[in-house]
N, C-alpha and C. Protein backbone atom coordinates (compact mmCIF):
# COMPACT_ATOMS: atom_id res chain seq x y z
N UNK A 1 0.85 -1.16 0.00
CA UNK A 1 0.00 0.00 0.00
C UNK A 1 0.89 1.23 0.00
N UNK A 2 0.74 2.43 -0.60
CA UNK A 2 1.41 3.25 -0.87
C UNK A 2 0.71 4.33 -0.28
N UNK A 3 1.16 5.55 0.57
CA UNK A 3 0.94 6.73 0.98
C UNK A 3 1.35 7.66 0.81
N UNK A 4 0.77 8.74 0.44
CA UNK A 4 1.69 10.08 0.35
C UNK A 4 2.59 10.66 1.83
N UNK A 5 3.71 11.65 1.22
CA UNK A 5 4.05 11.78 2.54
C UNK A 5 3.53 13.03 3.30
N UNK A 6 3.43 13.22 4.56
CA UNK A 6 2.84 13.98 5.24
C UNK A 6 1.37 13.16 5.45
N UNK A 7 1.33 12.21 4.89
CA UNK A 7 -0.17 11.80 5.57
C UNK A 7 -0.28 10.63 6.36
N UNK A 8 -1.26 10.27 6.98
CA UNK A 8 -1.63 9.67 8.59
C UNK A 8 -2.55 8.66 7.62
N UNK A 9 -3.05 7.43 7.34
CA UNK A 9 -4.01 6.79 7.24
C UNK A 9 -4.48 5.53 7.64
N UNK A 10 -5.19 5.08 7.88
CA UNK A 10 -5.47 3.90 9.02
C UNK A 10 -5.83 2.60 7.66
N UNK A 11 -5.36 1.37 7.95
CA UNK A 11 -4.77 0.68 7.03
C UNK A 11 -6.15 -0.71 7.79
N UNK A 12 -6.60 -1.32 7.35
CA UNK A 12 -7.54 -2.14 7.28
C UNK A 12 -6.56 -3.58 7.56
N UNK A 13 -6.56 -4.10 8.65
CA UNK A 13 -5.85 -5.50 8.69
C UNK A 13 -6.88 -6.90 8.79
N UNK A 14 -6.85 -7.90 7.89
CA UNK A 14 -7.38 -8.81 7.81
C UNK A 14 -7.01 -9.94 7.88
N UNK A 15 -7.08 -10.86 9.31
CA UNK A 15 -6.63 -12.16 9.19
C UNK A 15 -7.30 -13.41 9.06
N UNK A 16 -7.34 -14.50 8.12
CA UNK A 16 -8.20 -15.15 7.99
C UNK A 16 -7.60 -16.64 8.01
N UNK A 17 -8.32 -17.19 9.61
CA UNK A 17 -7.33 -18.31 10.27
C UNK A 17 -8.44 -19.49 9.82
N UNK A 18 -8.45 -20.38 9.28
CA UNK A 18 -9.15 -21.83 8.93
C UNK A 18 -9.91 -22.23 10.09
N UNK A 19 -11.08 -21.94 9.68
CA UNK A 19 -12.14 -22.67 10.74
C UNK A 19 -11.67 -24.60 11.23
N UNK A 20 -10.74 -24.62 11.58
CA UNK A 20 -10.31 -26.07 11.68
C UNK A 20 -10.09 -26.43 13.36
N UNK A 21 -10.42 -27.42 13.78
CA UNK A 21 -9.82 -27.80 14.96
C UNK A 21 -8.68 -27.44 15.38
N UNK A 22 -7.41 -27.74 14.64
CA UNK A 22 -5.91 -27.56 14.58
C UNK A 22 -5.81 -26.39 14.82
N UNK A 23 -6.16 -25.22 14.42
CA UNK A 23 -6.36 -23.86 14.96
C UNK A 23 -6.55 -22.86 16.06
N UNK A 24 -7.20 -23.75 16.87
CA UNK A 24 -8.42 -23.14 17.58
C UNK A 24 -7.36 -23.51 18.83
N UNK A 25 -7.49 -22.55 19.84
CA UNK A 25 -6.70 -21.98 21.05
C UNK A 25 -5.63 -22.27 20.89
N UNK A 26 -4.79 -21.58 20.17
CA UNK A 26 -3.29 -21.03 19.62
C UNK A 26 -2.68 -19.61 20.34
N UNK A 27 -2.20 -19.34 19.99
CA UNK A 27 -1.19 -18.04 19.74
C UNK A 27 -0.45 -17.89 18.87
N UNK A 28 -0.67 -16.52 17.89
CA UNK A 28 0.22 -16.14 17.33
C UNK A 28 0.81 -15.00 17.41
N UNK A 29 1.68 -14.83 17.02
CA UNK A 29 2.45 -13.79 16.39
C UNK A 29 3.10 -13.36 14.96
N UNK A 30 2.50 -12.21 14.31
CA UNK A 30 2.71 -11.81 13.22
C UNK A 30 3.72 -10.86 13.46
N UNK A 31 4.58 -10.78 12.23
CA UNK A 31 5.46 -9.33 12.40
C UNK A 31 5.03 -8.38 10.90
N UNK A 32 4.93 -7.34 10.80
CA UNK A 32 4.74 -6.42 9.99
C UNK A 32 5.71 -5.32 9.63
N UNK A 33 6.03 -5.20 8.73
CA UNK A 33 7.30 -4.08 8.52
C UNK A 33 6.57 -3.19 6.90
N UNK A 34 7.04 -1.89 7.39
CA UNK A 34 6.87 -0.77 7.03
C UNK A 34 7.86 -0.15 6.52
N UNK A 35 7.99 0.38 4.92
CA UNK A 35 9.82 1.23 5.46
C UNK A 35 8.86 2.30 4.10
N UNK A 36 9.64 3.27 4.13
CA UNK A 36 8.99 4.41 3.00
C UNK A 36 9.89 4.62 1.96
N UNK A 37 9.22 4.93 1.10
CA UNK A 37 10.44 4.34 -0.18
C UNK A 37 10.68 6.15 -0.86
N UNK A 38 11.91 5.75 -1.58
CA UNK A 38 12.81 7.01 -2.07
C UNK A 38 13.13 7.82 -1.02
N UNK A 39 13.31 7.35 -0.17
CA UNK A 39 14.25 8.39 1.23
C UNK A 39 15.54 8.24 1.04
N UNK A 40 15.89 9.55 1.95
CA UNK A 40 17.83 9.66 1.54
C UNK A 40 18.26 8.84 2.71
N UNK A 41 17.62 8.67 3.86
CA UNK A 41 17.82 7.87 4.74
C UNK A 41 16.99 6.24 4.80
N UNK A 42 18.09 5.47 5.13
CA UNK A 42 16.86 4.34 5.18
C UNK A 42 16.18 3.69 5.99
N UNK A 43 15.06 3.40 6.96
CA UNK A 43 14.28 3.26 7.42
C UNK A 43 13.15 2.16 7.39
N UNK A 44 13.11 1.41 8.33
CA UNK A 44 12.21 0.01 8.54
C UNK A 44 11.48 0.17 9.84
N UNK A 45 10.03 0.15 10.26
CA UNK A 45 9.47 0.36 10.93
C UNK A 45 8.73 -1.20 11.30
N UNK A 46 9.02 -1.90 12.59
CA UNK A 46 8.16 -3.38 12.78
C UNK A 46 7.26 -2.99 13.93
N UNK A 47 5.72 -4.25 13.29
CA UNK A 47 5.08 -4.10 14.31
C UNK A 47 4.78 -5.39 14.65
N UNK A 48 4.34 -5.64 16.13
CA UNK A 48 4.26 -7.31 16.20
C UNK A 48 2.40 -7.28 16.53
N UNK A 49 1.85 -8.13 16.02
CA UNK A 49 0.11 -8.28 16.13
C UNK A 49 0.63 -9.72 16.86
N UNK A 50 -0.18 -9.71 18.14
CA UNK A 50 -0.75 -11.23 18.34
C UNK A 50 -2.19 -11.32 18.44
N UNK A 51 -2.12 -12.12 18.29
CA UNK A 51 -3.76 -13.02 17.60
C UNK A 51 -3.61 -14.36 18.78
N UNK A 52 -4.63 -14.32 19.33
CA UNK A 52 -5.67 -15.87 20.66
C UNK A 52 -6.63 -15.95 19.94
N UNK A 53 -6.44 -17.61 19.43
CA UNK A 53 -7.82 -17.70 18.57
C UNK A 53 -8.47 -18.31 19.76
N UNK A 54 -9.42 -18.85 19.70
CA UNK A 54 -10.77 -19.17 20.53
C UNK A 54 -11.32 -20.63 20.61
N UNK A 55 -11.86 -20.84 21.02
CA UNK A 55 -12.86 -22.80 20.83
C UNK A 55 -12.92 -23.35 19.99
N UNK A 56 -13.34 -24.22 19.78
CA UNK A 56 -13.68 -24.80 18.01
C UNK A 56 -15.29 -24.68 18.43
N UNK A 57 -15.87 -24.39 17.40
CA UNK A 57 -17.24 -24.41 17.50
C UNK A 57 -17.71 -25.95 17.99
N UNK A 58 -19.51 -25.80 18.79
CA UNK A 58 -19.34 -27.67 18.94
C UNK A 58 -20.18 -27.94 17.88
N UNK A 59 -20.68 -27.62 17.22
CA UNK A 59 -21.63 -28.37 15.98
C UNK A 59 -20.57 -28.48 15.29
N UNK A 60 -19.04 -28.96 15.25
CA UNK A 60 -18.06 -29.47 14.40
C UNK A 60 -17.56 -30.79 14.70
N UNK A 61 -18.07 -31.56 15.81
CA UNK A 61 -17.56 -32.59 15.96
C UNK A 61 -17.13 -32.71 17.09
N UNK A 62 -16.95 -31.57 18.06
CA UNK A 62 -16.27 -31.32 19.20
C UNK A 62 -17.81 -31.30 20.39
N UNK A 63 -17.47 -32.38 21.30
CA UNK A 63 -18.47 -32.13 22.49
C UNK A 63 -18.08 -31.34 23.36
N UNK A 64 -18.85 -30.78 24.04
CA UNK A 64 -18.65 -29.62 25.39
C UNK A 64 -18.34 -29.90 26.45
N UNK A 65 -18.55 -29.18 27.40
CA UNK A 65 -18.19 -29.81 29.23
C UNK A 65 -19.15 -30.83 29.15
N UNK A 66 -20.52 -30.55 29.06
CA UNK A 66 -21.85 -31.24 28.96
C UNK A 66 -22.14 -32.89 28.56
N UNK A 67 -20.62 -32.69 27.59
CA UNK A 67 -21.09 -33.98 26.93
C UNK A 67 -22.56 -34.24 25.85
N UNK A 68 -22.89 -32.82 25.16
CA UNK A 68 -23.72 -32.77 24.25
C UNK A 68 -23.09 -32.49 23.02
């Protein structure tokens, strides 16, 4: 994605993790790097995203505490 300089814009992040068992209550960590191009100086900006995915749904095969 390309920005002009002098400007601020908020960048839309989308992660899209496989509805799969294997997935589900993980941790990750992504790294992201940024650098601005045609500068006289050179410059790399990192950011780290972590991501806790969650349960597996139970209508997938997976029973609950319940045992339903």
């Amino acid at each position: 994605m390309s920005v002009k300089s002098d400007q601020i814009v908020n960048i839309p992040l989308v992660l899209e993790i496989p509805d799969e068992q294997e997935y589900c209550e993980k941790k990750y960590v992504f790294i992201v790097k940024a650098e601005p191009k045609e500068t006289e100086v050179p410059l790399e900006i990192y950011s780290r995203i972590y991501v806790e995915t969650g349960l597996f749904p139970f209508g997938n095969g997976m029973k609950n505490e319940a045992g339903a």
